[in-house]
C-alpha atoms as a PDB file:
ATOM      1  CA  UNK A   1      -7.746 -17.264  12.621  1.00  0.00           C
ATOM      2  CA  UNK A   2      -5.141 -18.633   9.706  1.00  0.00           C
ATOM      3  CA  UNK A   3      -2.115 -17.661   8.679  1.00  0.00           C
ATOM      4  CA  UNK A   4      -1.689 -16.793   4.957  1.00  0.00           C
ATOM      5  CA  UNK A   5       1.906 -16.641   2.968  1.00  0.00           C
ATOM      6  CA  UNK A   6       1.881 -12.521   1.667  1.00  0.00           C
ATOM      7  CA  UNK A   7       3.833 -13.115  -1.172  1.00  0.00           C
ATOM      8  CA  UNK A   8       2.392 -10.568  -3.992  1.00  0.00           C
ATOM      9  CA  UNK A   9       1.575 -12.887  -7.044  1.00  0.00           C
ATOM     10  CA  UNK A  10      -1.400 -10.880  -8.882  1.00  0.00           C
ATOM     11  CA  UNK A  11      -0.007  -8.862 -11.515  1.00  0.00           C
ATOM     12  CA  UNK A  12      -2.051  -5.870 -11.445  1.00  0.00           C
ATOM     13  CA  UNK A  13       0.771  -3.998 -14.258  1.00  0.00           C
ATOM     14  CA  UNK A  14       4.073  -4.078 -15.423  1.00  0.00           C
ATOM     15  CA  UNK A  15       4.892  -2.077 -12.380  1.00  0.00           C
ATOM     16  CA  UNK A  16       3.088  -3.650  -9.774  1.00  0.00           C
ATOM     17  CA  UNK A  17       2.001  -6.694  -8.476  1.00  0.00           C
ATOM     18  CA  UNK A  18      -0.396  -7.327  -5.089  1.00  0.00           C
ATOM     19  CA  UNK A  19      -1.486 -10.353  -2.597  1.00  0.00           C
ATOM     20  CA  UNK A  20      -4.830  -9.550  -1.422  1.00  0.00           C
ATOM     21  CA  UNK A  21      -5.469 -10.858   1.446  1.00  0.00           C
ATOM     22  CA  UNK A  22      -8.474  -9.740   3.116  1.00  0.00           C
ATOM     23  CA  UNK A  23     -10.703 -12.653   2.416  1.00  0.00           C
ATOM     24  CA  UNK A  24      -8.472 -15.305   2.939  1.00  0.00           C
ATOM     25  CA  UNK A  25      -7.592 -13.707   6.829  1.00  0.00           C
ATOM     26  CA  UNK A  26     -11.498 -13.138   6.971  1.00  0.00           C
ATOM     27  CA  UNK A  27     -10.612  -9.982   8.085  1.00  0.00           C
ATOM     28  CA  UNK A  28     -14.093  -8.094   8.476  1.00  0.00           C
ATOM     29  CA  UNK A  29     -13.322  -4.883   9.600  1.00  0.00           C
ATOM     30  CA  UNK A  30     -10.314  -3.894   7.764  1.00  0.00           C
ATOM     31  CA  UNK A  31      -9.163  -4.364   4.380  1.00  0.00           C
ATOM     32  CA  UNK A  32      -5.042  -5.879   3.524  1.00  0.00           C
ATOM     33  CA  UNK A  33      -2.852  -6.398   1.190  1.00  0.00           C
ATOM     34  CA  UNK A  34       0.928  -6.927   0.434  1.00  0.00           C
ATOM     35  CA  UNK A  35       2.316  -4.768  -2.938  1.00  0.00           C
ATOM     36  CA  UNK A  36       5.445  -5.200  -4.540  1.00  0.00           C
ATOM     37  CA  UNK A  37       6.330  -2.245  -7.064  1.00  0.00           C
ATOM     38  CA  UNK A  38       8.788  -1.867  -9.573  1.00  0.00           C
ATOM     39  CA  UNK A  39      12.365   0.365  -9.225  1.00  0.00           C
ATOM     40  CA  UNK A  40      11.417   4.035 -10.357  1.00  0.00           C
ATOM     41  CA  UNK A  41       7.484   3.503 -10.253  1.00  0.00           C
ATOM     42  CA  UNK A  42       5.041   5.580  -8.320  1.00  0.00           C
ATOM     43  CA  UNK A  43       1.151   5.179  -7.610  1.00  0.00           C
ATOM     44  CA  UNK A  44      -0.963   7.980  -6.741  1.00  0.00           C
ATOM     45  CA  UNK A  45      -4.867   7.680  -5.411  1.00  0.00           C
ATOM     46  CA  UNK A  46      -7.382   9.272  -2.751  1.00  0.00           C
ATOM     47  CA  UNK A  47      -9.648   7.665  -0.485  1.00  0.00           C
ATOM     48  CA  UNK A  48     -12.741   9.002   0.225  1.00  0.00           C
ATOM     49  CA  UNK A  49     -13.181   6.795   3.805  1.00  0.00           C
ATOM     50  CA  UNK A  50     -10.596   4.610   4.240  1.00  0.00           C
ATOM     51  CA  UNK A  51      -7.367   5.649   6.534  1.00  0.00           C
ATOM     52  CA  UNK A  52      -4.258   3.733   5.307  1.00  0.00           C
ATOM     53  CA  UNK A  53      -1.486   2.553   6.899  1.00  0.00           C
ATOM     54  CA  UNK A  54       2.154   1.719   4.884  1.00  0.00           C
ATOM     55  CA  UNK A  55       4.567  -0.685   6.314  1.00  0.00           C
ATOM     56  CA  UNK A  56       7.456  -0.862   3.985  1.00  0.00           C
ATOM     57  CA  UNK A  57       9.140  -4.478   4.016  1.00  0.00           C
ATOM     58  CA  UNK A  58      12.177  -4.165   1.795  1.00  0.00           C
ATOM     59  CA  UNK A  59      13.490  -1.476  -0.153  1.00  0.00           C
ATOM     60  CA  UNK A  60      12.677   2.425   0.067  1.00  0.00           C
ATOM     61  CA  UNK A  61       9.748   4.322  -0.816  1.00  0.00           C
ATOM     62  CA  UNK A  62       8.927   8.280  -1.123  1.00  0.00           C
ATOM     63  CA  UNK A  63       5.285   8.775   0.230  1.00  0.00           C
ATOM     64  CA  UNK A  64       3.836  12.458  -0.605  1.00  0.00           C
ATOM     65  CA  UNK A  65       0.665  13.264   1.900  1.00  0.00           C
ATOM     66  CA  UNK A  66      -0.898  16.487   2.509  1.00  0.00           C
ATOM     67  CA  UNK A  67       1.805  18.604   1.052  1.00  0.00           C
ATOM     68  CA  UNK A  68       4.499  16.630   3.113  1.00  0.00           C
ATOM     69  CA  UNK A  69       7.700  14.513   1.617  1.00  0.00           C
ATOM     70  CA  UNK A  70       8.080  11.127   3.567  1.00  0.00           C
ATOM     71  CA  UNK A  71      11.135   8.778   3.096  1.00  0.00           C
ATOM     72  CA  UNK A  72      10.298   5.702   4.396  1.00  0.00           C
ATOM     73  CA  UNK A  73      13.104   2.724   4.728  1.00  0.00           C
ATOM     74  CA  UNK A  74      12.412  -0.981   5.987  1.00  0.00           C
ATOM     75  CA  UNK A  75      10.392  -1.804   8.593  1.00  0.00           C
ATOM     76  CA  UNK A  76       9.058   2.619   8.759  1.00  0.00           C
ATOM     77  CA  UNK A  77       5.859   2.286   8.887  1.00  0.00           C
ATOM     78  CA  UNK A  78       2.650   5.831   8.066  1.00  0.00           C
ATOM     79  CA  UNK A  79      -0.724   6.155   8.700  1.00  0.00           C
ATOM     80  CA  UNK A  80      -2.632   8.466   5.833  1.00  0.00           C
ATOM     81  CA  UNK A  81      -6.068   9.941   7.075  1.00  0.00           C
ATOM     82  CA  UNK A  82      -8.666   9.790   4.253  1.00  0.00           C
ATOM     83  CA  UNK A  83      -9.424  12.327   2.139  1.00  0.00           C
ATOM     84  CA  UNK A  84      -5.797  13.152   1.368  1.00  0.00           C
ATOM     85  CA  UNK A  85      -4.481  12.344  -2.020  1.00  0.00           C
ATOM     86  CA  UNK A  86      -0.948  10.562  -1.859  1.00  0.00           C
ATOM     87  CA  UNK A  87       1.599   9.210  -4.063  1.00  0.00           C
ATOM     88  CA  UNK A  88       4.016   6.529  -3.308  1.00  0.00           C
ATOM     89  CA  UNK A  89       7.126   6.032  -5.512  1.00  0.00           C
ATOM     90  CA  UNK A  90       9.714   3.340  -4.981  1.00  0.00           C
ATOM     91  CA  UNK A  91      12.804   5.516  -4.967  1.00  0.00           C
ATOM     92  CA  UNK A  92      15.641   2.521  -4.043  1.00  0.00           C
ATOM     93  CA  UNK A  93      17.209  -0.108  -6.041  1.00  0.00           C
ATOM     94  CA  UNK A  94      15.030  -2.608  -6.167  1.00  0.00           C
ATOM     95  CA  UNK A  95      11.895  -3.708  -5.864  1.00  0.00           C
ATOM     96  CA  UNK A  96       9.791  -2.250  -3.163  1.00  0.00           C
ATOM     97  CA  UNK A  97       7.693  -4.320  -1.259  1.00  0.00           C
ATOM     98  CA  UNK A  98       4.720  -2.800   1.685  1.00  0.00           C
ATOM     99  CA  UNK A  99       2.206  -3.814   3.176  1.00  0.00           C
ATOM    100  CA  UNK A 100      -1.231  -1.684   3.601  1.00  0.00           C
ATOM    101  CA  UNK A 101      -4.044  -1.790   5.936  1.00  0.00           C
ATOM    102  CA  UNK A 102      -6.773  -0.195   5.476  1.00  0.00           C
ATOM    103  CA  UNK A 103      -9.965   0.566   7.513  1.00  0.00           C
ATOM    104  CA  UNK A 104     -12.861   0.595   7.153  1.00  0.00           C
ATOM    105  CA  UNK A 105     -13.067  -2.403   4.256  1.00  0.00           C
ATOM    106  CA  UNK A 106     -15.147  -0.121   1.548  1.00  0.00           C
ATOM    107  CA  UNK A 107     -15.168  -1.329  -1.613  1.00  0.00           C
ATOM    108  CA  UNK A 108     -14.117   1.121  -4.454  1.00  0.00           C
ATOM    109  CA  UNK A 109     -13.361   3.533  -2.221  1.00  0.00           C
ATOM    110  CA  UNK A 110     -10.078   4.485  -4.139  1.00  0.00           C
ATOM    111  CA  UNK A 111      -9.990   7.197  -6.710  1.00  0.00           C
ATOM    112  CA  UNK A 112      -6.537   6.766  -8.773  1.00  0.00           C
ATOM    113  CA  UNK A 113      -5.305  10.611  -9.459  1.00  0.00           C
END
């Protein structure tokens, strides 16, 4: 066991930047990471296997699962089963800043909508 510092730092796009850190928890059975997205930006995707959990750190987010509105503050936590498409949109002032864990680990799993 280690503990890593889950600061995002990979720019993935002007929006939104991650800290993967599956590999360097050697987490095997689950897959992690730490997003920070920008004020006013959403994401939307599917996954075909993987169940998802959301942990909002700081700011507020609007999660849309399975035909359902979620408002989630610091510190609310989700769970999303797979299969059902969802967008999350950072609806505060602010960056917005979550954590997801997902399980099981599949690679390319995702499908962005």
């Amino acid at each position: 066991m280690k503990v890593v510092h889950a600061a995002p730092t990979e720019q993935v796009s002007e929006q939104l930047s991650v800290k993967r850190m599956t590999d360097e928890l050697e987490a095997g059975k689950m897959r992690a990471n730490v997003f920070t997205l920008a004020e006013g930006s959403m994401m939307r995707h599917t996954h075909r296997e993987q169940e998802e959990l959301y942990l909002v750190l700081d700011g507020t987010a609007e999660l849309e699962a399975g035909g359902l509105i979620h408002k989630l503050g610091e510190r609310d936590a989700i769970a999303v089963p797979p299969g059902v498409e969802r967008r999350l949109g950072n609806v505060g002032w602010g960056p917005l800043t979550f954590v997801v864990v997902a399980a099981p680990p599949v690679e390319g799993d995702g499908e962005k909508r």
